[in-house]
Protein backbone atom coordinates (compact mmCIF):
# COMPACT_ATOMS: atom_id res chain seq x y z
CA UNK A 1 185.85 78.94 -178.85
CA UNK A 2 182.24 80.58 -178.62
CA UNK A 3 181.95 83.72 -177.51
CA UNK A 4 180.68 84.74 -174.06
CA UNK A 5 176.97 86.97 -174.89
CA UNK A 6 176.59 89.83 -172.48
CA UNK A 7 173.35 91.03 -171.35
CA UNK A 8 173.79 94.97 -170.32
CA UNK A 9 170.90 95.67 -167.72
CA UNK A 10 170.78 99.95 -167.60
CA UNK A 11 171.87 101.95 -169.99
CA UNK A 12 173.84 104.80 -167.93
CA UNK A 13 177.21 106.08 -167.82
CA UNK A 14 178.70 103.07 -165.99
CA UNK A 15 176.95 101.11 -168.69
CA UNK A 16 178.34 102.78 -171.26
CA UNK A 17 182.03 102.50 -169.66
CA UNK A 18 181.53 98.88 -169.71
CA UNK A 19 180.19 98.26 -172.92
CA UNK A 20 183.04 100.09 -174.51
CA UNK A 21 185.52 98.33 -173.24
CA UNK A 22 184.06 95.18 -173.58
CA UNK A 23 184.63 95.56 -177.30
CA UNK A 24 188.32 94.96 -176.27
CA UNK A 25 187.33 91.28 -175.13
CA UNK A 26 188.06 88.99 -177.70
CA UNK A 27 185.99 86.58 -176.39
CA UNK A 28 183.06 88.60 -175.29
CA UNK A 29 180.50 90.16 -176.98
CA UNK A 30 177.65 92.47 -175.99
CA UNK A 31 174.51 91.05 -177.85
CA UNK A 32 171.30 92.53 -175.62
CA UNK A 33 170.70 95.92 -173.35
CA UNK A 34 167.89 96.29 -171.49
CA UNK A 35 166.23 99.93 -169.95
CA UNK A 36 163.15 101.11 -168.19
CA UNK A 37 162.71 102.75 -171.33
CA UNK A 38 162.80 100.96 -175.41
CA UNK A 39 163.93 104.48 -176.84
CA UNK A 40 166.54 104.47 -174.34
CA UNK A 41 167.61 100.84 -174.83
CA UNK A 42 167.43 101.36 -178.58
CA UNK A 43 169.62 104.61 -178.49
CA UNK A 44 172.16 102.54 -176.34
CA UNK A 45 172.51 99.81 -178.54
CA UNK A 46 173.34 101.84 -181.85
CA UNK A 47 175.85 103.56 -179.91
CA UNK A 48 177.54 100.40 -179.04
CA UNK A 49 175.92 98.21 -181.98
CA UNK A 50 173.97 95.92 -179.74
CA UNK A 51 171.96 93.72 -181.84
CA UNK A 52 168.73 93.46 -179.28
CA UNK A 53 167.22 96.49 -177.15
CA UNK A 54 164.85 95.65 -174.89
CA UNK A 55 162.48 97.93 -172.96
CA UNK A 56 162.60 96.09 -169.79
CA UNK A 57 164.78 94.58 -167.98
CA UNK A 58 162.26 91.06 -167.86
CA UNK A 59 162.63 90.88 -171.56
CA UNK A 60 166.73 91.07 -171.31
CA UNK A 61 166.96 88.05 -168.63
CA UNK A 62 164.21 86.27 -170.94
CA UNK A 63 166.97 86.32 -173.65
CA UNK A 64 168.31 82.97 -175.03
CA UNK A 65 170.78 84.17 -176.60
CA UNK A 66 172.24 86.05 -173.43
CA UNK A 67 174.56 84.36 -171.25
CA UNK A 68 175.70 86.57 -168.48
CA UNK A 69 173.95 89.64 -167.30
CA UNK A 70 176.34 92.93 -166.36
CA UNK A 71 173.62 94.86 -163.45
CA UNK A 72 174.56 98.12 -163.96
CA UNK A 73 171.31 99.88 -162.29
CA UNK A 74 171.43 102.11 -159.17
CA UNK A 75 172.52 100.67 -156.13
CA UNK A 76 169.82 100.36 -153.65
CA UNK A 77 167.89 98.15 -157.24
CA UNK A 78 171.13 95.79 -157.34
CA UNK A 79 169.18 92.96 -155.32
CA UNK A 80 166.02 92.86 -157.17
CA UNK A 81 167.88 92.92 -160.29
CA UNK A 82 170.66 90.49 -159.38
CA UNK A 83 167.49 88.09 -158.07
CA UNK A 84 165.64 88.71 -161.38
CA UNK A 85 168.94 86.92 -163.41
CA UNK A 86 169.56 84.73 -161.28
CA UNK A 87 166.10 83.31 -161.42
CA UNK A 88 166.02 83.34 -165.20
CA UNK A 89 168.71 81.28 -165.03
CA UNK A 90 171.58 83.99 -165.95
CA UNK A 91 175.00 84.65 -164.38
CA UNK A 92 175.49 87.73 -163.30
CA UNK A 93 178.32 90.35 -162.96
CA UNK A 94 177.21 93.09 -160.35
CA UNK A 95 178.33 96.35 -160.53
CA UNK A 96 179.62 97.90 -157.43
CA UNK A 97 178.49 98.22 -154.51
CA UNK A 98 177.46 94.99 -154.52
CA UNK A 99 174.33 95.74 -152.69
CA UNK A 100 173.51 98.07 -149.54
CA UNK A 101 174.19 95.67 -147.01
CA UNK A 102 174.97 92.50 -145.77
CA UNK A 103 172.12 90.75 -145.20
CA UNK A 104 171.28 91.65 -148.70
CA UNK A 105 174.89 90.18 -150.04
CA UNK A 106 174.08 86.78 -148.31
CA UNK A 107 171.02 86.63 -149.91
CA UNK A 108 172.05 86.78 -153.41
CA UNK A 109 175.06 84.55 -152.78
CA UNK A 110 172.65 82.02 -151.23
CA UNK A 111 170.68 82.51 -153.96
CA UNK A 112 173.28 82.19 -156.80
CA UNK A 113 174.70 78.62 -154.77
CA UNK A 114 171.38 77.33 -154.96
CA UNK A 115 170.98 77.75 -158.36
CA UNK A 116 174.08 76.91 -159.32
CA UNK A 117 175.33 80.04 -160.98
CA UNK A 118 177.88 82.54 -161.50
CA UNK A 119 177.64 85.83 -159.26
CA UNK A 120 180.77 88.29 -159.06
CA UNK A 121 181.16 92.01 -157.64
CA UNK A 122 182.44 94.01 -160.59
CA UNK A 123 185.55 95.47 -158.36
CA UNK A 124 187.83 96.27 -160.57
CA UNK A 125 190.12 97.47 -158.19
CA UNK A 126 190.68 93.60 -156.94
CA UNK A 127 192.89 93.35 -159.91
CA UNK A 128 195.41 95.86 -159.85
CA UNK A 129 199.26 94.49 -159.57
CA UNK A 130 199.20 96.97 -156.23
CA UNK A 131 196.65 95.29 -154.72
C-alpha cells in the first residue's frame, strides 16, 4: 500500500504536535512543510526530517508529490489557506477551529464538493470512546 504524503502548511507548535505524531502512522508520511519564512520551513523540516521546505505556502500546494495538506496557520487565515489547497487540487485536513464562522465553513465545504475533494476539521476530540 502507498503511503499517504502530508503537506504541513505552518510551522508552529500545533504543527509540530502533529508532525510528531504523525511519525506513528504507518501509512503516512510527512514529505513537505511550508512557512512564511524558508529558514523557518527549513529548521522545521530537520527537526522532523521533512524532505522538502518550502518558503511559502504556494510552493507547498504546488507540490506533486504532496497529497493532503494539514492547515495548521492561525485561525482567522484557515479560509484563504484551506481555498489555496483546495484549488491546487489538494485535500485538506483543517486544524481547529475550522474557520471563524459559518458563512465561512459553507464556503469551503461548497468549495471542496465542487471540486471533488477531501476537507475534514482536525477535532480530535470527535474520536474519543467518551464521546
Amino acid at each position: 500500500m502507498r503511503k499517504i504524503r502530508w503537506g504541513i502548511l505552518a510551522a508552529g507548535g500545533i504543527a509540530r504536535k502533529f508532525a510528531e505524531d504523525l511519525k506513528q502512522v504507518p501509512d503516512a508520511e510527512a514529505v513537505a512543510v511550508g512557512s512564511r519564512s524558508r529558514d523557518n520551513a527549513e529548521a522545521f523540516a530537520r527537526e522532523f526530517g521533512i524532505p522538502k521546505a518550502y518558503g511559502s505556502y504556494e510552493e507547498l500546494v504546488r507540490d506533486p508529490d504532496v497529497d493532503i495538506v494539514y492547515v495548521a496557520s492561525i485561525h482567522p487565515a484557515h479560509k484563504e489557506h484551506v481555498l489555496l489547497c483546495l484549488n491546487a487540487g489538494k485535500a485538506v485536513l483543517n486544524e481547529k477551529p475550522f474557520t471563524v464562522n459559518a458563512a465561512e465553513t459553507e464556503a469551503l465545504i461548497r468549495a471542496a464538493r465542487d471540486k471533488g475533494l477531501f476537507l475534514m476539521e482536525a477535532m480530535w476530540t470527535r474520536y474519543l470512546p467518551a464521546i
